[in-house]
C-alpha atoms as a PDB file:
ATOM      1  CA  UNK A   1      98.117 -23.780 110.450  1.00  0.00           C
ATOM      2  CA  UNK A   2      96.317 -27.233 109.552  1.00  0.00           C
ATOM      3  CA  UNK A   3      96.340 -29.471 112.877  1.00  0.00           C
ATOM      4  CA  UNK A   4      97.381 -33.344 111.854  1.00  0.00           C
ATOM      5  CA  UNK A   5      93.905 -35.438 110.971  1.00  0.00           C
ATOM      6  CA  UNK A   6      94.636 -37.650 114.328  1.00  0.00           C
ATOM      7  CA  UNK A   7      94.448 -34.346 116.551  1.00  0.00           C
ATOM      8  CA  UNK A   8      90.911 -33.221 114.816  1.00  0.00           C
ATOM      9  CA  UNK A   9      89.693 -36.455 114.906  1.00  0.00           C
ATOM     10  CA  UNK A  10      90.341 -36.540 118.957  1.00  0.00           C
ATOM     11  CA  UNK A  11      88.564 -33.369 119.510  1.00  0.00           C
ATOM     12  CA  UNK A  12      85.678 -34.100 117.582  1.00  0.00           C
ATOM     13  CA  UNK A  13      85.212 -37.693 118.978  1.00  0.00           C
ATOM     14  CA  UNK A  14      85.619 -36.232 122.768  1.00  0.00           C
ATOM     15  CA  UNK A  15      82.839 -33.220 121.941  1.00  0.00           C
ATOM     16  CA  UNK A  16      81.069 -36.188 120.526  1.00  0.00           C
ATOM     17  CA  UNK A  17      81.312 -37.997 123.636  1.00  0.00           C
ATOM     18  CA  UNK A  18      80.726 -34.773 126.322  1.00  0.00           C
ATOM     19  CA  UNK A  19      77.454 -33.721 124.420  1.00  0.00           C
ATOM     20  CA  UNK A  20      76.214 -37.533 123.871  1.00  0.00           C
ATOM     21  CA  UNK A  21      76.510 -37.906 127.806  1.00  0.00           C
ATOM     22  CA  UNK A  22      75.033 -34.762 128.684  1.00  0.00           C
ATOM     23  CA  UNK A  23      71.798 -35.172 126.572  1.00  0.00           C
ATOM     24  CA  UNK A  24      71.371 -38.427 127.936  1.00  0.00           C
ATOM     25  CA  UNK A  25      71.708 -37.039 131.218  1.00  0.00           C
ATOM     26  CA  UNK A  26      69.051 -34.797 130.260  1.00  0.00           C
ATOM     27  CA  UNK A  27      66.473 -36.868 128.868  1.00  0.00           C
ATOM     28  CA  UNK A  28      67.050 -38.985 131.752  1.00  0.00           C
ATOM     29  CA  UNK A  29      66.257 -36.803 134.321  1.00  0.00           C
ATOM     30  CA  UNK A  30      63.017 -35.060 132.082  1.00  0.00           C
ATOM     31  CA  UNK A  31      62.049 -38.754 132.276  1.00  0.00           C
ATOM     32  CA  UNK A  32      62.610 -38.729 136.072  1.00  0.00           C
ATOM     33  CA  UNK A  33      60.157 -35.388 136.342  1.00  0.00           C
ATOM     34  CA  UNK A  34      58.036 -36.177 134.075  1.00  0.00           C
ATOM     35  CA  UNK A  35      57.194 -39.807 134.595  1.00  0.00           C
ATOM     36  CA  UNK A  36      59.290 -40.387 138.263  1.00  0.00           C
ATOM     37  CA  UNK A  37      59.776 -43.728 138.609  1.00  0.00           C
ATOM     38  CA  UNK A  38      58.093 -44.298 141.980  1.00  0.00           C
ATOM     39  CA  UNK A  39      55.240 -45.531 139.501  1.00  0.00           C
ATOM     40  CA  UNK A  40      57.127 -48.609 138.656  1.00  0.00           C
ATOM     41  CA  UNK A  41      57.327 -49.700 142.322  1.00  0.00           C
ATOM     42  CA  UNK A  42      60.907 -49.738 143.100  1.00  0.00           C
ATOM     43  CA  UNK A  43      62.811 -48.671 146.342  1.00  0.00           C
ATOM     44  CA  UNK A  44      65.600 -46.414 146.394  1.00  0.00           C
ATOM     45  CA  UNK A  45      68.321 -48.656 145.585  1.00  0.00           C
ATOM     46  CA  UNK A  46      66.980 -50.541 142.884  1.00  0.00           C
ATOM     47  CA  UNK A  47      65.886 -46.830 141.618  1.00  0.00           C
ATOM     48  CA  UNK A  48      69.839 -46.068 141.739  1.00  0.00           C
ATOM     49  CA  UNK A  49      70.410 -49.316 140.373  1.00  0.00           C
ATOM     50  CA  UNK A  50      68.162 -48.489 137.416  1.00  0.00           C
ATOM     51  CA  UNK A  51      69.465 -45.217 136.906  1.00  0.00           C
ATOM     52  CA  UNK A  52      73.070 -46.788 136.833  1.00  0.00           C
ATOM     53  CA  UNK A  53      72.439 -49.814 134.549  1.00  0.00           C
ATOM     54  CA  UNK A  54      70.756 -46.907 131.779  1.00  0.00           C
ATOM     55  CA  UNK A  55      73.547 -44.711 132.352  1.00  0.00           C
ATOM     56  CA  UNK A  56      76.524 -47.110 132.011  1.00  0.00           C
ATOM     57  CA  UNK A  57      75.227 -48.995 129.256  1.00  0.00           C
ATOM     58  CA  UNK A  58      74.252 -45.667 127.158  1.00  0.00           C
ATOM     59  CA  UNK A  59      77.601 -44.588 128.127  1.00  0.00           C
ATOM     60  CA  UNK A  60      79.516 -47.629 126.706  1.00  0.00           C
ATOM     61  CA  UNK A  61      77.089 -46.927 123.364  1.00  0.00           C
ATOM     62  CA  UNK A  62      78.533 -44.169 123.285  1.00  0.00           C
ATOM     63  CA  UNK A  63      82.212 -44.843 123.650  1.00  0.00           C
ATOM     64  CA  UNK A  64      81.897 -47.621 120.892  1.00  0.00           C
ATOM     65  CA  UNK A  65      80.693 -44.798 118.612  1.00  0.00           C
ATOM     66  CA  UNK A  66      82.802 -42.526 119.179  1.00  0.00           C
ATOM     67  CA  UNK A  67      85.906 -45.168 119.102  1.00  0.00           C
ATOM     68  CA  UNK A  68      84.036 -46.173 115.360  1.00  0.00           C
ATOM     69  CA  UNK A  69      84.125 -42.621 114.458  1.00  0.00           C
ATOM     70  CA  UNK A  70      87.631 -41.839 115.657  1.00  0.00           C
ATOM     71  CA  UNK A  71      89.247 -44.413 113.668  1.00  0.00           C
ATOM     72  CA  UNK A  72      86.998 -43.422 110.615  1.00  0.00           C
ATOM     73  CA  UNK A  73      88.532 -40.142 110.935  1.00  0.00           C
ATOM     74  CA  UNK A  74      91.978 -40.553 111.568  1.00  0.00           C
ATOM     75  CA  UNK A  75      92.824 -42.815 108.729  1.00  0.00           C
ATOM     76  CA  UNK A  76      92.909 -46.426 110.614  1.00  0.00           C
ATOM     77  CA  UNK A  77      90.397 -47.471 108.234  1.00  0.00           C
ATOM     78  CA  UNK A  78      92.424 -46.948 105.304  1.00  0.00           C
ATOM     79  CA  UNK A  79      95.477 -48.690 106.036  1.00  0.00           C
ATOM     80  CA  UNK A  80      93.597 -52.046 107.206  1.00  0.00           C
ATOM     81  CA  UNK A  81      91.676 -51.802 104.000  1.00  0.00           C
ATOM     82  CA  UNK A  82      94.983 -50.913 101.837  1.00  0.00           C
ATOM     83  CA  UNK A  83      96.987 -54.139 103.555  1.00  0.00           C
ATOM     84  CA  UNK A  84      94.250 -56.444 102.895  1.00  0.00           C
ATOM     85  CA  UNK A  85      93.937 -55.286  99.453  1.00  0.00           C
ATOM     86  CA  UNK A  86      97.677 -56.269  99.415  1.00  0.00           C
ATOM     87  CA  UNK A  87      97.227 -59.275 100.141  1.00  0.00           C
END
């Protein structure tokens, strides 16, 4: 049995999203060993600051993507290009 293109296209874009946030997780904290960022200077709440303003903004990156890719895939594309063609 075939699932419906919308249902594929949700699983794919939320795998998309899970393994997106977990490697960014990642490299961020190989950064963190690696380099630390006591280097730059910062105390611990604009460290947690820092940390917060890379992962939110990587995260909404992310969402846009996947939101791109999602309606790629389930066919939204097609019917806004289809009714302006019809116009």
């Amino acid at each position: 049995m075939r699932l419906p293109r919308s249902l594929t296209a949700q699983s794919w874009t939320a795998r998309f999203s899970i393994t997106s946030g977990v490697a960014i997780l990642v490299l961020i904290a190989i950064a963190w060993v690696v380099f630390g960022f006591g280097s730059l200077g910062l105390n611990t709440s604009a460290t947690i600051a820092l940390s917060l303003g890379i992962l939110l903004t990587a995260g909404l990156g992310v969402g846009l993507m996947a939101l791109v890719f999602y309606s790629n895939r389930s066919g939204q594309d097609d019917l806004v290009q289809r009714s302006a063609r019809e116009r």
